[in-house]
Each structure stands twice: as C-alpha cells, then as structure tokens.
Protein backbone atom coordinates (compact mmCIF):
# COMPACT_ATOMS: atom_id res chain seq x y z
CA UNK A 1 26.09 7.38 -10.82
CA UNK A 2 25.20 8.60 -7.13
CA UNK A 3 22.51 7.77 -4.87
CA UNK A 4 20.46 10.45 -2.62
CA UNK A 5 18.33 9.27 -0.05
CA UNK A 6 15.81 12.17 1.27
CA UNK A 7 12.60 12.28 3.07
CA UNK A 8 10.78 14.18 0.82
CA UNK A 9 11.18 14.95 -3.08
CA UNK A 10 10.68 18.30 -4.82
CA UNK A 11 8.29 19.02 -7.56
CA UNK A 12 10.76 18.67 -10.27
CA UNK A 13 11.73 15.29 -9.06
CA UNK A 14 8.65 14.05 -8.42
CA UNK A 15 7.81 15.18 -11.83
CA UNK A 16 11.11 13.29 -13.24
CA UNK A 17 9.83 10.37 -11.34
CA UNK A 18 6.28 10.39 -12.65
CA UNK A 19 7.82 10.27 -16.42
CA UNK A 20 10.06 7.03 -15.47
CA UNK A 21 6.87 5.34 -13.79
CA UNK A 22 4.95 5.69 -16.80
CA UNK A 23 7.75 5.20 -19.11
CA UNK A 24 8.59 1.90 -17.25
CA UNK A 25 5.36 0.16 -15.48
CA UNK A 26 2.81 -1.04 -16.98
CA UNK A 27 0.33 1.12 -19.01
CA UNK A 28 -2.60 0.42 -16.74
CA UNK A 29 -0.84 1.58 -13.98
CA UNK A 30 0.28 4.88 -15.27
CA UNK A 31 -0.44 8.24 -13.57
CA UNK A 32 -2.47 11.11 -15.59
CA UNK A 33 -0.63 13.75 -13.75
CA UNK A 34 1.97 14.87 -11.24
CA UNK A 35 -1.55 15.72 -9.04
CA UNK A 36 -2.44 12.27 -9.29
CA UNK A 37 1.36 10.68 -8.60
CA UNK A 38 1.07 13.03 -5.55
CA UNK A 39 -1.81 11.27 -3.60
CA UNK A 40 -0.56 8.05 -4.37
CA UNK A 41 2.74 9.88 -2.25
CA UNK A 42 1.07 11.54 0.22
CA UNK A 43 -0.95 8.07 0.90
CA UNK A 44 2.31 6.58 1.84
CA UNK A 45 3.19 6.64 5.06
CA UNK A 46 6.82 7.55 6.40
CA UNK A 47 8.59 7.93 3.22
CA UNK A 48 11.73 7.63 2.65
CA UNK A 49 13.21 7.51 -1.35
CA UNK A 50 16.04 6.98 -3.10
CA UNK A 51 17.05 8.90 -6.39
CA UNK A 52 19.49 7.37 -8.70
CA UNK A 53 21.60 10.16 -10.51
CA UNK A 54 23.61 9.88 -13.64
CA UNK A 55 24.52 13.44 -14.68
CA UNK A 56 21.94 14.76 -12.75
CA UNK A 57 19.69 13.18 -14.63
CA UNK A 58 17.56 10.94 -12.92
CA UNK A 59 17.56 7.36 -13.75
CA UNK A 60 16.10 5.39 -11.16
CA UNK A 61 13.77 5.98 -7.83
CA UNK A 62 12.95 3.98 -5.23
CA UNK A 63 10.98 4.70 -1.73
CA UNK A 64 10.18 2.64 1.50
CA UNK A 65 7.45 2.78 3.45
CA UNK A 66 5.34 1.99 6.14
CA UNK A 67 1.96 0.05 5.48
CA UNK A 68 0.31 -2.21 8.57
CA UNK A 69 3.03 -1.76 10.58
CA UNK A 70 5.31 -3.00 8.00
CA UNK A 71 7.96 -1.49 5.83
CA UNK A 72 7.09 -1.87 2.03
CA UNK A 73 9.20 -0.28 -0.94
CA UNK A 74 8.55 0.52 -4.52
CA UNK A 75 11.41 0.88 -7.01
CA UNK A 76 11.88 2.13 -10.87
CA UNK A 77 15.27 1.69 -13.09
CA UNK A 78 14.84 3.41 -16.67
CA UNK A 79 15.24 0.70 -19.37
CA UNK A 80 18.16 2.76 -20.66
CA UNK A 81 20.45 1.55 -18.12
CA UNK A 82 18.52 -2.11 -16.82
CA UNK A 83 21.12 -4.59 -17.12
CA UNK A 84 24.51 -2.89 -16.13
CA UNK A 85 23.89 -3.37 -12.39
CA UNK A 86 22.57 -0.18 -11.22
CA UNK A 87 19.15 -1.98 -10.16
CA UNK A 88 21.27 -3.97 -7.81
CA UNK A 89 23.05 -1.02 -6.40
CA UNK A 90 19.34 1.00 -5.73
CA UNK A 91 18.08 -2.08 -4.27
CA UNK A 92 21.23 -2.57 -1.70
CA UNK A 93 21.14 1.11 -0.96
CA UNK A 94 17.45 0.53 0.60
CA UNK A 95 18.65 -3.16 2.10
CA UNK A 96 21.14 -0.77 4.17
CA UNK A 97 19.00 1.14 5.46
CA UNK A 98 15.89 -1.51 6.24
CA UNK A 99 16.02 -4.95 7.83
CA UNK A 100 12.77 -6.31 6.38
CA UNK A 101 11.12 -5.67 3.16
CA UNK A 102 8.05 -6.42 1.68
CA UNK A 103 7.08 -5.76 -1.81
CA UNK A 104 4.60 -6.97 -5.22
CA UNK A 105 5.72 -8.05 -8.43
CA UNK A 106 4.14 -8.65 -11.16
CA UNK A 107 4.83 -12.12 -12.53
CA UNK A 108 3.96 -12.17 -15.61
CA UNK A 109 4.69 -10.75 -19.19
CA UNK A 110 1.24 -10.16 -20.31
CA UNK A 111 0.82 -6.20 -19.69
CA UNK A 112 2.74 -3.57 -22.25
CA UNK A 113 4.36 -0.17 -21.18
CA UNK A 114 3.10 3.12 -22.57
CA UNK A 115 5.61 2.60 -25.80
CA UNK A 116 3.80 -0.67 -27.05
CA UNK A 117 6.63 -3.01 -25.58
CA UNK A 118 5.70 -5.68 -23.14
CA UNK A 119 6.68 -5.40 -18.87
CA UNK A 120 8.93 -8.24 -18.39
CA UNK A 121 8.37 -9.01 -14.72
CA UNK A 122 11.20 -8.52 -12.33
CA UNK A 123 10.68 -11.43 -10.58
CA UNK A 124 13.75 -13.26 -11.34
CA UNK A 125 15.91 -9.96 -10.46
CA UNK A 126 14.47 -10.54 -7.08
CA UNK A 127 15.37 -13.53 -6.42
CA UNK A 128 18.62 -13.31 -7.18
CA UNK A 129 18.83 -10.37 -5.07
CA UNK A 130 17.82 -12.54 -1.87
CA UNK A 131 14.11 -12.20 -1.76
CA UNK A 132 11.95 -14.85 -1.00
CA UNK A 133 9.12 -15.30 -3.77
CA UNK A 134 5.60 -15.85 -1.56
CA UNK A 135 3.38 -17.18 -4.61
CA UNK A 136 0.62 -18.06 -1.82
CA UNK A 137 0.23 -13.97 -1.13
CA UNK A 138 -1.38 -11.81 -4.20
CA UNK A 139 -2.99 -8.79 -4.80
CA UNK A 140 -5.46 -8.93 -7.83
CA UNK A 141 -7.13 -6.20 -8.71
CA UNK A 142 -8.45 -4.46 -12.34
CA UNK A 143 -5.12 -2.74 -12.59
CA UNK A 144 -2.49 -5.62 -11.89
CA UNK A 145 -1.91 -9.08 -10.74
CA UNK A 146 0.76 -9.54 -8.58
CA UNK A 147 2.76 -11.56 -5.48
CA UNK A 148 4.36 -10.58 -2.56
CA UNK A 149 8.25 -10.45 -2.26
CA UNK A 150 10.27 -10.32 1.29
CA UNK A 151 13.79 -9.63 2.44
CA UNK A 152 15.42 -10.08 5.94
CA UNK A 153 18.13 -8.77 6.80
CA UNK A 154 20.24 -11.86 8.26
CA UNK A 155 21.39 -11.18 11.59
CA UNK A 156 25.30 -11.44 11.71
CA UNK A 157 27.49 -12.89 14.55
C-alpha cells in the first residue's frame, strides 16, 4: 500500500476514482460520467489529491481544497479494504500536509450505495481521528444531508 500525492490526476485515474465514488457514496450522489466527475474537479479550487495504491490498483482517493478561503477535503476508501486501517493512514497523509480541515459527513444511515447496501456514515471514524463534530453547521440539500467536520493541527512546543 503506497500513497501519491499529485496536483493533478490523469484520465485513467480520474476514471478509477469515479468507479470508487459511485461504488462507495451514496446513490444520489453518484456521477453519470467521467465528463460530469470532471466539473465537479475543475470546480475545485487548488487541488491537491491523494491516491491510495495497492498493486497499482487504486483503492482509495482523497483531495484538499480551497473553498472561501478555507481548505476543505473529500476522501473515498473502497469497502474492500475499510476496516484494516488504511482510512486512517489516507486521512494522516492529508493531516501532514494541512493544518486545518474542514469537511461534511453524512450522519445518518438512511441513503443506500449503487449495490442496494446502505452508507453507514463515517462520522464516528472522524471522531476518533481528532475531528471535532459541528452538529450546529449543515448543508441540506435534495442530494444529501450532512454536518460539518474540522481538524487543527495542534501547535507543538
């Protein structure tokens, strides 16, 4: 298992990517085609992602990003492999290079994936992985329900 961290992606990662979103999120939020995963990109601002490799296969994805001045990520780990740490390891690869980020999470087991089994929310993986839960924040829209997430980077002495 290795970790690349590159500014841009290629069209044959972006297209591995697209598969593990829609494998993985929620069916609502699924992209129709590489095309469409593309603007949802190229609307991002400063990108920065993180591809987690098993064999060259790839098995996880995860990208930060600047929105209102702020740096945001997103992050994907296939159901194959949730549970044997590698989550963890994506996530600490972006808290190395960031000092503050904000996120949503779903939090809630109501929605299914594309296969027909439900999205367990995350939300307890983030919180054990020091992020502080801010139920007070959501986003709501058609497509998902959500709360915001943030990590600081604690200063050291």
């Amino acid at each position: 298992m290795h970790i690349t961290i590159q500014k841009g992606i290629t069209d044959l990662q972006k297209a591995s990517v697209l598969k593990l979103w829609n494998e993985e999120y929620p069916q609502k939020l699924q992209y129709a085609s590489v095309a469409e995963f593309d603007k949802y990109l190229d609307g991002l601002e400063d990108k920065t992602h993180f591809l987690l490799r098993e064999d060259e296969e790839i098995i996880g994805w995860a990208a930060t990003f600047k929105r209102d001045e702020q740096r945001w990520f997103a992050i994907l780990i296939s159901s194959v492999v949730q549970g044997k740490g590698y989550g963890k390891k994506l996530l600490n690869a972006l808290k190395e290079h960031e000092t503050h980020l904000l996120g949503w999470v779903i939090d809630h087991n109501k929605d299914s994936k594309a296969n027909g089994m439900p999205y367990c929310s995350p939300l307890v993986f983030y919180e054990k992985n020091g992020f502080v839960i801010q139920p007070e924040i959501r986003f709501e829209s058609e497509k998902m329900s959500a709360l915001r997430i943030e990590w600081k980077k604690i200063a050291s002495v």
